[in-house]
N, C-alpha and C. Protein backbone atom coordinates (compact mmCIF):
# COMPACT_ATOMS: atom_id res chain seq x y z
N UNK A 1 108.16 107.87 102.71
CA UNK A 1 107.12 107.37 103.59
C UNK A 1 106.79 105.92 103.26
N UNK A 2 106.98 105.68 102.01
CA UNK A 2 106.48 104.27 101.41
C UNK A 2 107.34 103.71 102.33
N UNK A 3 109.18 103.65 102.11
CA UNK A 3 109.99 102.99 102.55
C UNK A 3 109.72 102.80 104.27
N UNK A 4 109.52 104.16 104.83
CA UNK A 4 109.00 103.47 106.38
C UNK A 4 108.29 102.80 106.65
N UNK A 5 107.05 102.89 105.78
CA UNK A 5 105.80 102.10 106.27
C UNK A 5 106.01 100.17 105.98
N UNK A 6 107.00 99.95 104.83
CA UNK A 6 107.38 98.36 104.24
C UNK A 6 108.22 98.47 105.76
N UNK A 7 109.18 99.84 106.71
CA UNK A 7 110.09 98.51 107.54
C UNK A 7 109.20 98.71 108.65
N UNK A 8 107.92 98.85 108.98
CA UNK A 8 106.92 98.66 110.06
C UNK A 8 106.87 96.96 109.68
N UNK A 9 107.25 96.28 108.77
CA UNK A 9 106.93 94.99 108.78
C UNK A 9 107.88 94.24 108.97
N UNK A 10 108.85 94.82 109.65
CA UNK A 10 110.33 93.78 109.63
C UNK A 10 110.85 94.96 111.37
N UNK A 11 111.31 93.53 112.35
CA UNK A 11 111.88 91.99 112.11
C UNK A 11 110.39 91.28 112.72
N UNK A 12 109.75 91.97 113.21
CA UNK A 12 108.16 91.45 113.34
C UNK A 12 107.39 91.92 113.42
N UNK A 13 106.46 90.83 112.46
CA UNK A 13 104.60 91.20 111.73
C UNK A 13 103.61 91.15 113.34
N UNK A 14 103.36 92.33 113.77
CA UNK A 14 102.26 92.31 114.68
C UNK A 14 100.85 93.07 113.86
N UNK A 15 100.03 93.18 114.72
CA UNK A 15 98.91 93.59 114.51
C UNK A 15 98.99 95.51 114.20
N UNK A 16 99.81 95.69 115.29
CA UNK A 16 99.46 97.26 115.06
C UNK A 16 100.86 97.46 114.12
N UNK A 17 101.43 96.91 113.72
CA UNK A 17 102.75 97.11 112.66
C UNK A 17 102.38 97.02 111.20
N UNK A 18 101.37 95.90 111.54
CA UNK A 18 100.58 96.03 110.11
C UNK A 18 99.86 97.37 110.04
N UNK A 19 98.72 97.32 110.66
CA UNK A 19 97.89 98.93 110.57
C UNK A 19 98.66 100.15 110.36
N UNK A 20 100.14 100.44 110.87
CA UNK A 20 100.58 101.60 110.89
C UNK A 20 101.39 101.50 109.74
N UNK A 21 101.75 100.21 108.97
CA UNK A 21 102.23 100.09 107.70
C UNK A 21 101.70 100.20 106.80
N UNK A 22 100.51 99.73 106.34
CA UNK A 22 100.03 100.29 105.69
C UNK A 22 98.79 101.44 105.50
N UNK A 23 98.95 102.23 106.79
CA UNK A 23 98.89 103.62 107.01
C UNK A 23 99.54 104.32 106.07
N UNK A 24 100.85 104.55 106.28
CA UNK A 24 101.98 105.08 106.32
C UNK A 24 102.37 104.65 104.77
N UNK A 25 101.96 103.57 104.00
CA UNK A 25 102.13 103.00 102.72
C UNK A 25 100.91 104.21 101.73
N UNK A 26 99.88 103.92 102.11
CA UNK A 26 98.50 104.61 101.80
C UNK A 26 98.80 106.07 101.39
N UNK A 27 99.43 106.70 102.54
CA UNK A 27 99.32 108.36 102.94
C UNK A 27 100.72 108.37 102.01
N UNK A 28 102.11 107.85 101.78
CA UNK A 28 103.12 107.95 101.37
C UNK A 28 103.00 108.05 99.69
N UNK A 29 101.95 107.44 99.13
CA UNK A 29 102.05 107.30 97.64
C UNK A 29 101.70 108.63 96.99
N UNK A 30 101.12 109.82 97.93
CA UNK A 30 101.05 110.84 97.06
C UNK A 30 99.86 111.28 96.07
N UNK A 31 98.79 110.25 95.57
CA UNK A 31 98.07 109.92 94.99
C UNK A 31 97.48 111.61 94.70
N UNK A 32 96.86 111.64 93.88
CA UNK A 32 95.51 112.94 93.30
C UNK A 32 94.20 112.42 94.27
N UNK A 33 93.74 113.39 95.75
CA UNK A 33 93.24 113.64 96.25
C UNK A 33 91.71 113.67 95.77
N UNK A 34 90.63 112.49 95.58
CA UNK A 34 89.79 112.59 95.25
C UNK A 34 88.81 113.97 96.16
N UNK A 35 88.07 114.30 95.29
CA UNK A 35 86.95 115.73 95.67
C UNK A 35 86.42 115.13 97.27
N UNK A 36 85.84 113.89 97.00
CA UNK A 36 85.04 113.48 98.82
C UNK A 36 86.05 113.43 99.55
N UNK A 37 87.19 112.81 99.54
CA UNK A 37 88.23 112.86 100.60
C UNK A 37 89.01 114.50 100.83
N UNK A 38 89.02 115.07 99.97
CA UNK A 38 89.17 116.56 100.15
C UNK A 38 88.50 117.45 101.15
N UNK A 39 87.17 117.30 101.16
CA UNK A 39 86.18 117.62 102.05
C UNK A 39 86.35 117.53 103.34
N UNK A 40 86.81 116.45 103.77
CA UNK A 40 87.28 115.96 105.37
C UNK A 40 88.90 116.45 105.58
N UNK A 41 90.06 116.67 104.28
CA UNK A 41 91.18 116.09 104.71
C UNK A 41 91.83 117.45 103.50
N UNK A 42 90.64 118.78 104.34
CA UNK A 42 91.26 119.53 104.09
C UNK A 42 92.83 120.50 104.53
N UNK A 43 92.75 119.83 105.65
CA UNK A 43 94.30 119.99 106.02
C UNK A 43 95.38 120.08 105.21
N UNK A 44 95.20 119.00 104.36
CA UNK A 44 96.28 118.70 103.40
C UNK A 44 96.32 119.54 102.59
N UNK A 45 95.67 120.77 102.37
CA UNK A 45 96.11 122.03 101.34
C UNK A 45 96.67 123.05 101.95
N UNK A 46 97.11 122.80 102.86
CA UNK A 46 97.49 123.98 103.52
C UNK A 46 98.80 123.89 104.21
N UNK A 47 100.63 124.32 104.13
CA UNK A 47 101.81 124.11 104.12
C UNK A 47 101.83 123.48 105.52
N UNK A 48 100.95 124.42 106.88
CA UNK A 48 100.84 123.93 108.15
C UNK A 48 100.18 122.38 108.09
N UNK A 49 99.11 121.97 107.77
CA UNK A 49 98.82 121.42 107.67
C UNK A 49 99.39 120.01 107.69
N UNK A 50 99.83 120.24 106.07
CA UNK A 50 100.52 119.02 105.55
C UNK A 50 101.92 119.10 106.32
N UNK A 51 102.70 119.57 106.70
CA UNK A 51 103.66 119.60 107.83
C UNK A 51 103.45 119.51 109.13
N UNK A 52 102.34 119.58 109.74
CA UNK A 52 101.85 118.66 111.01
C UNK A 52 101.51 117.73 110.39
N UNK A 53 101.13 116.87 109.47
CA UNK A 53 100.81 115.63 109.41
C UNK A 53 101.83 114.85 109.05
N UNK A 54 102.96 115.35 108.40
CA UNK A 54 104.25 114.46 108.25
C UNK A 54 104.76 114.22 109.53
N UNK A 55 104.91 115.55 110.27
CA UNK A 55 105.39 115.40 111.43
C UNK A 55 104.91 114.29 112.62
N UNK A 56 103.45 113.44 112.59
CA UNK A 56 102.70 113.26 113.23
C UNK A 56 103.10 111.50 112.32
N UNK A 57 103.36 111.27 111.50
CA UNK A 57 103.46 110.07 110.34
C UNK A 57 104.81 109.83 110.75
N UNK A 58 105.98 110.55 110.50
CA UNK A 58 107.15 110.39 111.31
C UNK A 58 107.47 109.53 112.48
N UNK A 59 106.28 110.75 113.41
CA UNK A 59 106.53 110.28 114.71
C UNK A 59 105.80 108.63 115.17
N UNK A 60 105.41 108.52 114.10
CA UNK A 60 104.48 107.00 114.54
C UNK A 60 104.82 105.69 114.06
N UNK A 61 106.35 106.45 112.70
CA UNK A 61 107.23 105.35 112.35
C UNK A 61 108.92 105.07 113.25
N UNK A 62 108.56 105.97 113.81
CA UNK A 62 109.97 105.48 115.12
C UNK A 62 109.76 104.41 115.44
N UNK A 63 110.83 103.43 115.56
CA UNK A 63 110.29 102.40 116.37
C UNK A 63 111.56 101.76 117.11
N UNK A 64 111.70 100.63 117.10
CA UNK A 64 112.74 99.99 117.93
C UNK A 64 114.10 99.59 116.79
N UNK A 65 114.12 100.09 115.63
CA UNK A 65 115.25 99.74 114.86
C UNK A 65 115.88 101.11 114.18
N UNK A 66 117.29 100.88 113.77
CA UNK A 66 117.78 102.01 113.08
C UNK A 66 117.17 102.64 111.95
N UNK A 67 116.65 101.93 111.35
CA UNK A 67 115.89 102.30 110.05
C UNK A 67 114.45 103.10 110.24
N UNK A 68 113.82 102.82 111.81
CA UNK A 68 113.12 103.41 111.56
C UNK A 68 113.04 104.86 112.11
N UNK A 69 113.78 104.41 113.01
CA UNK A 69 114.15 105.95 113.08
C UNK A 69 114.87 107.29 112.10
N UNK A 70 115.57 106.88 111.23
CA UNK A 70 116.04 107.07 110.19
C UNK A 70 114.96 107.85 109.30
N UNK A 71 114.39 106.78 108.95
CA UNK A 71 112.81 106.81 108.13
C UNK A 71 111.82 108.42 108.71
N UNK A 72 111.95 108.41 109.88
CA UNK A 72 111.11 108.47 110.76
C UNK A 72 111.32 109.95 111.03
N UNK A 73 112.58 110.46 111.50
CA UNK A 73 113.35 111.47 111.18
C UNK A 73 113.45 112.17 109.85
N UNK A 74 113.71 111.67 108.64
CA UNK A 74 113.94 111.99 107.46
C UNK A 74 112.15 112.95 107.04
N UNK A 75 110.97 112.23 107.61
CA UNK A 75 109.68 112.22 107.08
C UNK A 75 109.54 113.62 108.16
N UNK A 76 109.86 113.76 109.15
CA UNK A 76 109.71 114.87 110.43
C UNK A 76 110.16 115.80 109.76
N UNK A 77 111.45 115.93 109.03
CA UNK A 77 112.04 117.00 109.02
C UNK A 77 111.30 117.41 107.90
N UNK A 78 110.83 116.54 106.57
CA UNK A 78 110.33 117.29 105.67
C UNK A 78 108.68 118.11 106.06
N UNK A 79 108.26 117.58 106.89
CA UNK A 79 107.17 117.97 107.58
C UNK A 79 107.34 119.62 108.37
N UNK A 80 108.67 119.01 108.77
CA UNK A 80 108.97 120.74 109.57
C UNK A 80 109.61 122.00 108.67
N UNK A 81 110.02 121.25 107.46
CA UNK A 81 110.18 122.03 106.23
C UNK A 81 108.70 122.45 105.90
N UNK A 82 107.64 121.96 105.30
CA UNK A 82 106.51 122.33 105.21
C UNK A 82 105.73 123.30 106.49
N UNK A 83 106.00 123.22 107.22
CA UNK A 83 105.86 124.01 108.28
C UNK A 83 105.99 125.35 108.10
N UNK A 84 107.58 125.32 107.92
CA UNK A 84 108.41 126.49 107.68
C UNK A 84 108.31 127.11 105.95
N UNK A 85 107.69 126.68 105.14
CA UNK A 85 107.43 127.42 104.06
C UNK A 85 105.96 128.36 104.38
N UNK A 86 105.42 127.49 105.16
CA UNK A 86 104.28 128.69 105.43
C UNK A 86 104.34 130.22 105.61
N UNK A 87 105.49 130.18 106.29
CA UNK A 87 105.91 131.53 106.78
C UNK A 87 106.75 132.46 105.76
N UNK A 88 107.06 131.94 104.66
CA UNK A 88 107.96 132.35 103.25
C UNK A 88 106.68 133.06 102.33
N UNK A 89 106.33 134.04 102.21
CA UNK A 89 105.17 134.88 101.56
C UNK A 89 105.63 134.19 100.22
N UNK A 90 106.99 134.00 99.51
CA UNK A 90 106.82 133.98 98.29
C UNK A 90 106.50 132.85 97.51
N UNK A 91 106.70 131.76 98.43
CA UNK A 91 106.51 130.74 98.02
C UNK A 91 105.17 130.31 97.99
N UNK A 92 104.51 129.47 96.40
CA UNK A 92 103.33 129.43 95.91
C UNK A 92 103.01 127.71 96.29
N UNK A 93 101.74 127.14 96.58
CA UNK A 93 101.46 126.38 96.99
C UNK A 93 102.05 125.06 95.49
N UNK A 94 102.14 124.18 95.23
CA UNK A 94 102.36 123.31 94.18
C UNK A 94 101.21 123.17 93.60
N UNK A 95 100.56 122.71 92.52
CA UNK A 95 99.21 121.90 92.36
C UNK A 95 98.72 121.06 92.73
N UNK A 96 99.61 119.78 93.80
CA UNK A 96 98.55 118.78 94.33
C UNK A 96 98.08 119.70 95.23
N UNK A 97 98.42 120.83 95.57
CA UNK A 97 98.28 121.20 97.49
C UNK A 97 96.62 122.41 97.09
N UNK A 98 96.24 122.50 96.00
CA UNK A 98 95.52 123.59 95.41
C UNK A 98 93.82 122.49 95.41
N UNK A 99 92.76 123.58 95.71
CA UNK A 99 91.89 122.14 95.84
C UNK A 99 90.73 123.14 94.81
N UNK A 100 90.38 122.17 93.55
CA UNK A 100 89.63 122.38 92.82
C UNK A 100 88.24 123.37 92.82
N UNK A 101 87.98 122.70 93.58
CA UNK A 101 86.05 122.71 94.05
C UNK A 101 86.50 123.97 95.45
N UNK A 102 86.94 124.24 95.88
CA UNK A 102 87.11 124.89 97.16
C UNK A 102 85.65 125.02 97.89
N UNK A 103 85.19 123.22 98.11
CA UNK A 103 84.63 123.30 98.84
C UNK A 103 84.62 123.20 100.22
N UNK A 104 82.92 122.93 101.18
CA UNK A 104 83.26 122.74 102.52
C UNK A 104 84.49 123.06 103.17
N UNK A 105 84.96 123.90 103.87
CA UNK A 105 86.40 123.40 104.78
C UNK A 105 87.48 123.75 103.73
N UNK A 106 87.54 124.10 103.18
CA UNK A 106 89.02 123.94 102.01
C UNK A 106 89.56 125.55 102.18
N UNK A 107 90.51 125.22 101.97
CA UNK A 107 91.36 126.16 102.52
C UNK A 107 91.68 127.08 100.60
N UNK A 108 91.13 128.63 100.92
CA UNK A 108 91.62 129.13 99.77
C UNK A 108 93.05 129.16 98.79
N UNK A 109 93.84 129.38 97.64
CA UNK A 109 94.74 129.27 97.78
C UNK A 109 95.03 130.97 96.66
């Protein structure tokens, strides 16, 4: 995701190329999910979830070059992989995907 969001800035810097770059830079690093952003962006614990939102990050790095489609595709499919583990009973969520506090909105695990 990192790599799509750097070629939102090539072969030209517009306004919404920036915003969706470093969107797409932001959401790509993976980071440990602070407790307040958990609260709102409880989606992200949950296999559906986080696989509609790749899918949705994907689709917003297509653009007019090979790479990003590439990019763009590569981020969809892992999204539709996450999708599709939902439906696998045996498979156990990872630890970023597990939310501490199971507060407000948070999805049990």
């Amino acid at each position: 995701m990192v790599l799509g969001g750097i070629g939102q800035f090539f072969p030209t810097i517009g306004v919404q190329n920036v915003i969706v770059g470093v969107y797409v830079i932001i959401f790509g690093l993976e980071f440990q999910i602070p407790p307040q952003v958990a609260r709102y962006a409880s989606f992200m614990f949950s296999f559906v979830g986080r696989g509609v939102f790749y899918l949705f990050v994907g689709c917003i790095i297509m653009g007019d070059n090979w790479w990003k489609y590439a990019a763009g595709t590569l981020i969809a499919l892992v999204g539709a992989g996450y999708v599709a583990l939902e439906f696998v009973p045996s498979i156990e969520p990872p630890a970023n995907m597990r939310d501490a506090d199971a507060g407000w909105g948070a999805e049990q695990v």
